[in-house]
PDB file of N, CA and C in Angstrom:
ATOM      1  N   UNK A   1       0.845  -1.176   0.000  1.00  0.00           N
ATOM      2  CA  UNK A   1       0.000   0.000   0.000  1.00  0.00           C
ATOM      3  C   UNK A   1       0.888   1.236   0.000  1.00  0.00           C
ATOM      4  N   UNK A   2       0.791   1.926  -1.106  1.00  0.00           N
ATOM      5  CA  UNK A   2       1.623   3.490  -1.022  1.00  0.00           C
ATOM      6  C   UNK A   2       1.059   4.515  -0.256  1.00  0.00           C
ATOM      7  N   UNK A   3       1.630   5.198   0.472  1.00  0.00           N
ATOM      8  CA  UNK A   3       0.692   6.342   1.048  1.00  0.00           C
ATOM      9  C   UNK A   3       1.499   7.455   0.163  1.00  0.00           C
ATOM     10  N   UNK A   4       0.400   8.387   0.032  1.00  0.00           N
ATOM     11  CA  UNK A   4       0.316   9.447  -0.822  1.00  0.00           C
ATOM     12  C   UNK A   4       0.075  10.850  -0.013  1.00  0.00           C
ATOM     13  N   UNK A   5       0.612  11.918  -0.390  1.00  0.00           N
ATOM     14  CA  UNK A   5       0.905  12.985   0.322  1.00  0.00           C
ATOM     15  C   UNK A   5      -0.341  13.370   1.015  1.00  0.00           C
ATOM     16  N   UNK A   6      -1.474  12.751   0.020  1.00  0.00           N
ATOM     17  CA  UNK A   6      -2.980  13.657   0.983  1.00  0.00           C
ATOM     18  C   UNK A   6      -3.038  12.907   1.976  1.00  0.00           C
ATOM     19  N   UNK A   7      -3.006  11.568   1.824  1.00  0.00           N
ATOM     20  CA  UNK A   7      -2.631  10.422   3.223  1.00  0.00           C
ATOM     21  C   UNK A   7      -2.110  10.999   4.519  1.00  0.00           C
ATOM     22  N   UNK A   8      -0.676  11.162   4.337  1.00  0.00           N
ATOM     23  CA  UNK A   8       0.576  11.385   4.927  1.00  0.00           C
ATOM     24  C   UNK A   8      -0.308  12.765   5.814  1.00  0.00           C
ATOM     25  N   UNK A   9      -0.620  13.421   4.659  1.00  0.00           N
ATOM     26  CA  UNK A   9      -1.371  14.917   5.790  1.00  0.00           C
ATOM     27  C   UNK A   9      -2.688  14.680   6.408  1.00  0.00           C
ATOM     28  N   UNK A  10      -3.335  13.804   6.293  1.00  0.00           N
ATOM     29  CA  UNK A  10      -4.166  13.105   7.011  1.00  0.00           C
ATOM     30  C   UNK A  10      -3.519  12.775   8.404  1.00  0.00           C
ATOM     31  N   UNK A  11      -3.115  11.973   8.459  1.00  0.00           N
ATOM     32  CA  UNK A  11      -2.086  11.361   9.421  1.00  0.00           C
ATOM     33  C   UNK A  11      -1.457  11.924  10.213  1.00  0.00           C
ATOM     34  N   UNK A  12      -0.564  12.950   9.654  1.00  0.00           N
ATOM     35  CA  UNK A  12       0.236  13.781  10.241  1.00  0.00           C
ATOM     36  C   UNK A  12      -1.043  15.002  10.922  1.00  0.00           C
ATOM     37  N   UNK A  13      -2.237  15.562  10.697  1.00  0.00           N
ATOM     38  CA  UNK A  13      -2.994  16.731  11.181  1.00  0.00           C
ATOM     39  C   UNK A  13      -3.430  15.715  12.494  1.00  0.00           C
ATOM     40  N   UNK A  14      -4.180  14.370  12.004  1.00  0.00           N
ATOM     41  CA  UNK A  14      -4.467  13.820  13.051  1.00  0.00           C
ATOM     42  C   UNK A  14      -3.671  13.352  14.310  1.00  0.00           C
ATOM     43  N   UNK A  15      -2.518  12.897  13.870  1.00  0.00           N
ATOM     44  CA  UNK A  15      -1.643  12.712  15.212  1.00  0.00           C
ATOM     45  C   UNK A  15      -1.247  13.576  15.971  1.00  0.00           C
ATOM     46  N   UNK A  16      -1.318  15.001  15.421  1.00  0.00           N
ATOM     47  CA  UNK A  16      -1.118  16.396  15.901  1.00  0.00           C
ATOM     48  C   UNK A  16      -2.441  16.775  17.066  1.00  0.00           C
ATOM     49  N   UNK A  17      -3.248  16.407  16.668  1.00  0.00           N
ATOM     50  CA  UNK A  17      -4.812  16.985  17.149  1.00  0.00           C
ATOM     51  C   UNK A  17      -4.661  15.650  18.795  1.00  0.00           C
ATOM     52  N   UNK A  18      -4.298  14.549  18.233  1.00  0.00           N
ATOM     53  CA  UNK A  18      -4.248  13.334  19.351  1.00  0.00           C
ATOM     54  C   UNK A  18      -3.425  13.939  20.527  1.00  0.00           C
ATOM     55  N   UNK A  19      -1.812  14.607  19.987  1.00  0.00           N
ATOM     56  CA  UNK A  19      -0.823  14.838  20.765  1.00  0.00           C
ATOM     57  C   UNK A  19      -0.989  16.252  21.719  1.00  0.00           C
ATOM     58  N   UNK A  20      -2.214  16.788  21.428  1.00  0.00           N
ATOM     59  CA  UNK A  20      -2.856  18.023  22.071  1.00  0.00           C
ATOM     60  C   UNK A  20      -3.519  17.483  23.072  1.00  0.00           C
ATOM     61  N   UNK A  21      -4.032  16.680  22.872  1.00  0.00           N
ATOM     62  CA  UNK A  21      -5.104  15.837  23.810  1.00  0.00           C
ATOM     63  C   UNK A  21      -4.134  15.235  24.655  1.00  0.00           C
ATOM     64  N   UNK A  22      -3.477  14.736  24.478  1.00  0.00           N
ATOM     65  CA  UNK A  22      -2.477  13.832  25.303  1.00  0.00           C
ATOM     66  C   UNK A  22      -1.531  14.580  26.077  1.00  0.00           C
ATOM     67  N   UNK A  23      -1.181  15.740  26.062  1.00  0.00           N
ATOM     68  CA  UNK A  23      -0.447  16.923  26.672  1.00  0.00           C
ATOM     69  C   UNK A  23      -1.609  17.408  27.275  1.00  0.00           C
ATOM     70  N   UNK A  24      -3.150  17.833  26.994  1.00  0.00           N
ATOM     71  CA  UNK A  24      -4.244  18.452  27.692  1.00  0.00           C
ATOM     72  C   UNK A  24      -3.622  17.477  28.629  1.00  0.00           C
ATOM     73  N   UNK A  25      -3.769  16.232  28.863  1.00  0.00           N
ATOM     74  CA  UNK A  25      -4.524  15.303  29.719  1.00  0.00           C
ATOM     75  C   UNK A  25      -2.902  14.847  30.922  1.00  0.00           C
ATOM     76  N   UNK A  26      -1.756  15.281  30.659  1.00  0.00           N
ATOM     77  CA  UNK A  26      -0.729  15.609  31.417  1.00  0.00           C
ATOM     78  C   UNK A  26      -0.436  16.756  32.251  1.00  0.00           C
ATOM     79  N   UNK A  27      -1.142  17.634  31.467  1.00  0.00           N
ATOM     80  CA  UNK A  27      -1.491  19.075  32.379  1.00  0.00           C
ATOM     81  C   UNK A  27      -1.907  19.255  33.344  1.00  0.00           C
ATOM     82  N   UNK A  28      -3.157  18.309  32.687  1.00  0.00           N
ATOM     83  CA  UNK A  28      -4.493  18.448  34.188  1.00  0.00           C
ATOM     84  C   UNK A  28      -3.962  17.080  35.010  1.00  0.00           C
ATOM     85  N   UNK A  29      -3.296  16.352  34.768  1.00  0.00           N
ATOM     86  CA  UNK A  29      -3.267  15.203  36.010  1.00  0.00           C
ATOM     87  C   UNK A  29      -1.788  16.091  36.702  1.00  0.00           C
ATOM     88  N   UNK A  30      -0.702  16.846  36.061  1.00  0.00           N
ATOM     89  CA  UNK A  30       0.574  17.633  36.724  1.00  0.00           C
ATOM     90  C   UNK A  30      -0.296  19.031  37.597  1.00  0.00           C
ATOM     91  N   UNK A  31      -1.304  19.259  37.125  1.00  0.00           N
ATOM     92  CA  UNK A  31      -1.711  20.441  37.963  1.00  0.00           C
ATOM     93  C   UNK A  31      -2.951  20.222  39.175  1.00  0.00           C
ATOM     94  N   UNK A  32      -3.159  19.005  39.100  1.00  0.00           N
ATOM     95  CA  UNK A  32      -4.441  18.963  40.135  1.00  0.00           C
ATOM     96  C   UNK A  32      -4.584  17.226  40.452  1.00  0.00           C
ATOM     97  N   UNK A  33      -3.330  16.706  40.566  1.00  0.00           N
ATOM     98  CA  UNK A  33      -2.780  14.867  40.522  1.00  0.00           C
ATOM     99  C   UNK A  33      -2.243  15.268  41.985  1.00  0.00           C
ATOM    100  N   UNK A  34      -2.623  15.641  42.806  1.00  0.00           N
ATOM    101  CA  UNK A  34      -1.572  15.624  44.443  1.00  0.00           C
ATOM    102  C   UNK A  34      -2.296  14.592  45.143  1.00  0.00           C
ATOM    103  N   UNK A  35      -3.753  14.319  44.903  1.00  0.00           N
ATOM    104  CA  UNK A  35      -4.005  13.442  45.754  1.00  0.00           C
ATOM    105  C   UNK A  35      -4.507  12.380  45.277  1.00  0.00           C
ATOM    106  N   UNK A  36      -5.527  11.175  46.127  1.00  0.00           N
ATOM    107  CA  UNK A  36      -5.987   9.902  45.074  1.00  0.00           C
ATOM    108  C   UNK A  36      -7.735   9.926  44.597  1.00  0.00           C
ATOM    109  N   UNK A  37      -8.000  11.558  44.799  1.00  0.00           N
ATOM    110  CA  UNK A  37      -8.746  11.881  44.230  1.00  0.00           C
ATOM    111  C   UNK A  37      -8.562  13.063  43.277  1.00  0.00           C
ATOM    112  N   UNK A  38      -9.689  13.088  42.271  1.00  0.00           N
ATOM    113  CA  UNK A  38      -9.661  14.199  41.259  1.00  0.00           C
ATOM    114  C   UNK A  38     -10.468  15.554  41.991  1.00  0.00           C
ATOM    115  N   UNK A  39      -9.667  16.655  42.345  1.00  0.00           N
ATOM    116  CA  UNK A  39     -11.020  17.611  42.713  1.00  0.00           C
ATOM    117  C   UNK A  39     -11.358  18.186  41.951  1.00  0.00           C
ATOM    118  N   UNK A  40     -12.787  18.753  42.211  1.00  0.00           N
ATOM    119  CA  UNK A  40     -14.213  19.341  41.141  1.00  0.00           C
ATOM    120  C   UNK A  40     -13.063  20.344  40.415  1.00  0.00           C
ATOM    121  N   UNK A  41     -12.695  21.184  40.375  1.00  0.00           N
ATOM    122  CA  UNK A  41     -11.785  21.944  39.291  1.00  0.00           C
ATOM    123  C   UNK A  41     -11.133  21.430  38.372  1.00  0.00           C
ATOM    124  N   UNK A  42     -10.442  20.048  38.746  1.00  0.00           N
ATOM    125  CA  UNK A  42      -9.507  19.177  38.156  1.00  0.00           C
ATOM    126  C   UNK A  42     -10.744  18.492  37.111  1.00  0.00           C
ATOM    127  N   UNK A  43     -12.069  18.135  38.174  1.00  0.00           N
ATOM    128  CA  UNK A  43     -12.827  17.592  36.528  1.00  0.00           C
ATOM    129  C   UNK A  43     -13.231  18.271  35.892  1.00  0.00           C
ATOM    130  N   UNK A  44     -13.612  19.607  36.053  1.00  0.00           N
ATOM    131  CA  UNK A  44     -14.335  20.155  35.225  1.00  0.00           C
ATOM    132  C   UNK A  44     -12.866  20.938  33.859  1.00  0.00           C
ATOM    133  N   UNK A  45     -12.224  20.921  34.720  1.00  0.00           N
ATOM    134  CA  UNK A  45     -10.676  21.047  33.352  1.00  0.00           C
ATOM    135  C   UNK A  45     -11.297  19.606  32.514  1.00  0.00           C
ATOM    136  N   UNK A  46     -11.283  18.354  33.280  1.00  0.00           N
ATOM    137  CA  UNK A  46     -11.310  17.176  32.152  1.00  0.00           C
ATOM    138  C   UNK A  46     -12.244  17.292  31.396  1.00  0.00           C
ATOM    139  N   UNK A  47     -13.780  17.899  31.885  1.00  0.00           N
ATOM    140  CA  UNK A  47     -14.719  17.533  30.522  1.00  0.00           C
ATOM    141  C   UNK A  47     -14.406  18.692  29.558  1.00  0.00           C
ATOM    142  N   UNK A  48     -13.638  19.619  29.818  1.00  0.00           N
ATOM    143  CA  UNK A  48     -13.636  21.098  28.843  1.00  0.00           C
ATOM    144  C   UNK A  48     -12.731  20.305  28.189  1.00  0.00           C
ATOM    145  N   UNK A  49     -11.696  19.583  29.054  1.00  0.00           N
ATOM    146  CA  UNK A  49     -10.395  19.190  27.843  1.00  0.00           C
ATOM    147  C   UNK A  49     -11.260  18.043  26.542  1.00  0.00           C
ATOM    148  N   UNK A  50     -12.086  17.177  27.154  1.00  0.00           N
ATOM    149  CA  UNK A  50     -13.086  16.144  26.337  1.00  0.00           C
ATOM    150  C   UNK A  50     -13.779  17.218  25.266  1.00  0.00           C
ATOM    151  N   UNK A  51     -14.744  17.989  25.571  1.00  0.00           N
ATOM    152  CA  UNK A  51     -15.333  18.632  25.042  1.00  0.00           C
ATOM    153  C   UNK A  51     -14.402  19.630  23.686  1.00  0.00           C
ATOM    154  N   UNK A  52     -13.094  20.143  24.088  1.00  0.00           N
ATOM    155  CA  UNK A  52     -12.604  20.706  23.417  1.00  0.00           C
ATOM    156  C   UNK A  52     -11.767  19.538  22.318  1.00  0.00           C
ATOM    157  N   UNK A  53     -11.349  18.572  23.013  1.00  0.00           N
ATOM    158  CA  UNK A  53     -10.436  17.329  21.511  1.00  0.00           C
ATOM    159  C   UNK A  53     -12.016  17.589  20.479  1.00  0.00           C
ATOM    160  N   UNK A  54     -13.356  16.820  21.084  1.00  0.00           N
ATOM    161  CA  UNK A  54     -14.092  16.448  20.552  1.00  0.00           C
ATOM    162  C   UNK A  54     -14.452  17.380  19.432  1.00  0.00           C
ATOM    163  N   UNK A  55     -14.663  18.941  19.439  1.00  0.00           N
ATOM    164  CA  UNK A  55     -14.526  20.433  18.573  1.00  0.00           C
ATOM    165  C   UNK A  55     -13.305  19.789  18.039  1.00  0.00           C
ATOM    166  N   UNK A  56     -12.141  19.691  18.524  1.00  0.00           N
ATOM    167  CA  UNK A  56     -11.243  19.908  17.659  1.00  0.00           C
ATOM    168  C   UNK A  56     -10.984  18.798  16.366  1.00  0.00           C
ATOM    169  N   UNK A  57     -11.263  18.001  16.619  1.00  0.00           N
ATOM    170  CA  UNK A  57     -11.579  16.625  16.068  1.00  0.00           C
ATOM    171  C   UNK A  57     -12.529  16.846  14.950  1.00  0.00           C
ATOM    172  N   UNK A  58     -13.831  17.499  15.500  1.00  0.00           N
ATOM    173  CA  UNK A  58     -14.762  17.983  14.197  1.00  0.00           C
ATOM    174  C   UNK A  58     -14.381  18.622  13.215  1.00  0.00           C
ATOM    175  N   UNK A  59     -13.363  19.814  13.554  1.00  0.00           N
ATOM    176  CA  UNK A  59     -12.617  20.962  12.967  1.00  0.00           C
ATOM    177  C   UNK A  59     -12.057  20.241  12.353  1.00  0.00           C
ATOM    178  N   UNK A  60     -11.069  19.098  12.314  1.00  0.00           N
ATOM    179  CA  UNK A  60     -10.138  18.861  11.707  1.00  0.00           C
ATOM    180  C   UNK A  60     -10.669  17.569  10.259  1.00  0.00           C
ATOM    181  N   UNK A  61     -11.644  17.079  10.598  1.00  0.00           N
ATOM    182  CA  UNK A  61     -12.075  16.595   9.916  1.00  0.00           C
ATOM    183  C   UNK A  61     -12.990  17.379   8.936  1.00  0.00           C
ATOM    184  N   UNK A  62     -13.576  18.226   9.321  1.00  0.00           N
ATOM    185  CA  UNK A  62     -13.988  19.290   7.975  1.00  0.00           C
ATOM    186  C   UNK A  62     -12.678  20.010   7.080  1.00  0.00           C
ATOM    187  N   UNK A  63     -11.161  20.159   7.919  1.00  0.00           N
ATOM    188  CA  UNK A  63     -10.834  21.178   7.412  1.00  0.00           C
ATOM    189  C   UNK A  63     -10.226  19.746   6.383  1.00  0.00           C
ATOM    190  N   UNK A  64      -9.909  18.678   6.871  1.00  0.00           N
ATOM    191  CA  UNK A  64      -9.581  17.562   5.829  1.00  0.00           C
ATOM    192  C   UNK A  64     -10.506  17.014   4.680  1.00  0.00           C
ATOM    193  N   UNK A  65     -11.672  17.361   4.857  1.00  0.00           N
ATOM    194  CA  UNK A  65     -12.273  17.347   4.192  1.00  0.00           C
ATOM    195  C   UNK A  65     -12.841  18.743   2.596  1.00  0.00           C
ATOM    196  N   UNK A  66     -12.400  19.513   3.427  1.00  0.00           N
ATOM    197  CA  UNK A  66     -12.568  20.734   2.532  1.00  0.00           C
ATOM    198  C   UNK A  66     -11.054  20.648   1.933  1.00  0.00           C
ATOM    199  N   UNK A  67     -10.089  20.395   2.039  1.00  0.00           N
ATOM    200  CA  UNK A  67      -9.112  20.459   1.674  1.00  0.00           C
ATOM    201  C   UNK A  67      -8.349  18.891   0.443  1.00  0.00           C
ATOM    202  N   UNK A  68      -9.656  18.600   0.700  1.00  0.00           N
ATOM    203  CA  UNK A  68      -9.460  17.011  -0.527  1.00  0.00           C
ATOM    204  C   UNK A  68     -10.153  17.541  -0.924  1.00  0.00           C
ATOM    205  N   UNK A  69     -11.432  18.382  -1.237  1.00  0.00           N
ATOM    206  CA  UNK A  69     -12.092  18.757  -2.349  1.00  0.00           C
ATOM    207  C   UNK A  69     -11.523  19.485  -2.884  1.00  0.00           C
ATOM    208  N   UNK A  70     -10.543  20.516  -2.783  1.00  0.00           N
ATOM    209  CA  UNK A  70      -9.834  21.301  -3.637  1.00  0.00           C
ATOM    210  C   UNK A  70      -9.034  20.504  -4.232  1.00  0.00           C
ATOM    211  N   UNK A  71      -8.569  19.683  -4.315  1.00  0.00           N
ATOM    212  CA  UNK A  71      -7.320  18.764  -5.013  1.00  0.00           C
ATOM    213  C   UNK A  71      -7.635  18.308  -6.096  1.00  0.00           C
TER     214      UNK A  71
END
């Protein structure tokens, strides 16, 4: 199977959008991880961080999508 540059930028936007999420989600356990519970600030960072991949995720799939129709 060849991958082809629109591929490759597929791939590459998405692993980008993942690696945001995955740094969100190091943030909030380095800034509010002291004890063996999560406190209410610490979750409500987690569902904004959920809520925001999930936008960003949409975003990125339209902008991949608008961007194979020009090709």
């Amino acid at each position: 199977m060849e991958i082809d540059a629109e591929f490759r930028r597929q791939i590459a936007v998405s692993l980008a959008a993942a690696a945001v999420f995955i740094v969100g989600l190091v943030a909030i356990g380095v800034t509010f991880g002291g004890s063996a519970v999560l406190p209410e600030t610490g979750a409500i960072a987690l569902v904004a961080l959920l809520t925001g991949f999930v936008l960003l995720m949409a975003g990125v799939g339209t902008f991949l999508m608008r961007a194979n129709d020009g090709s």
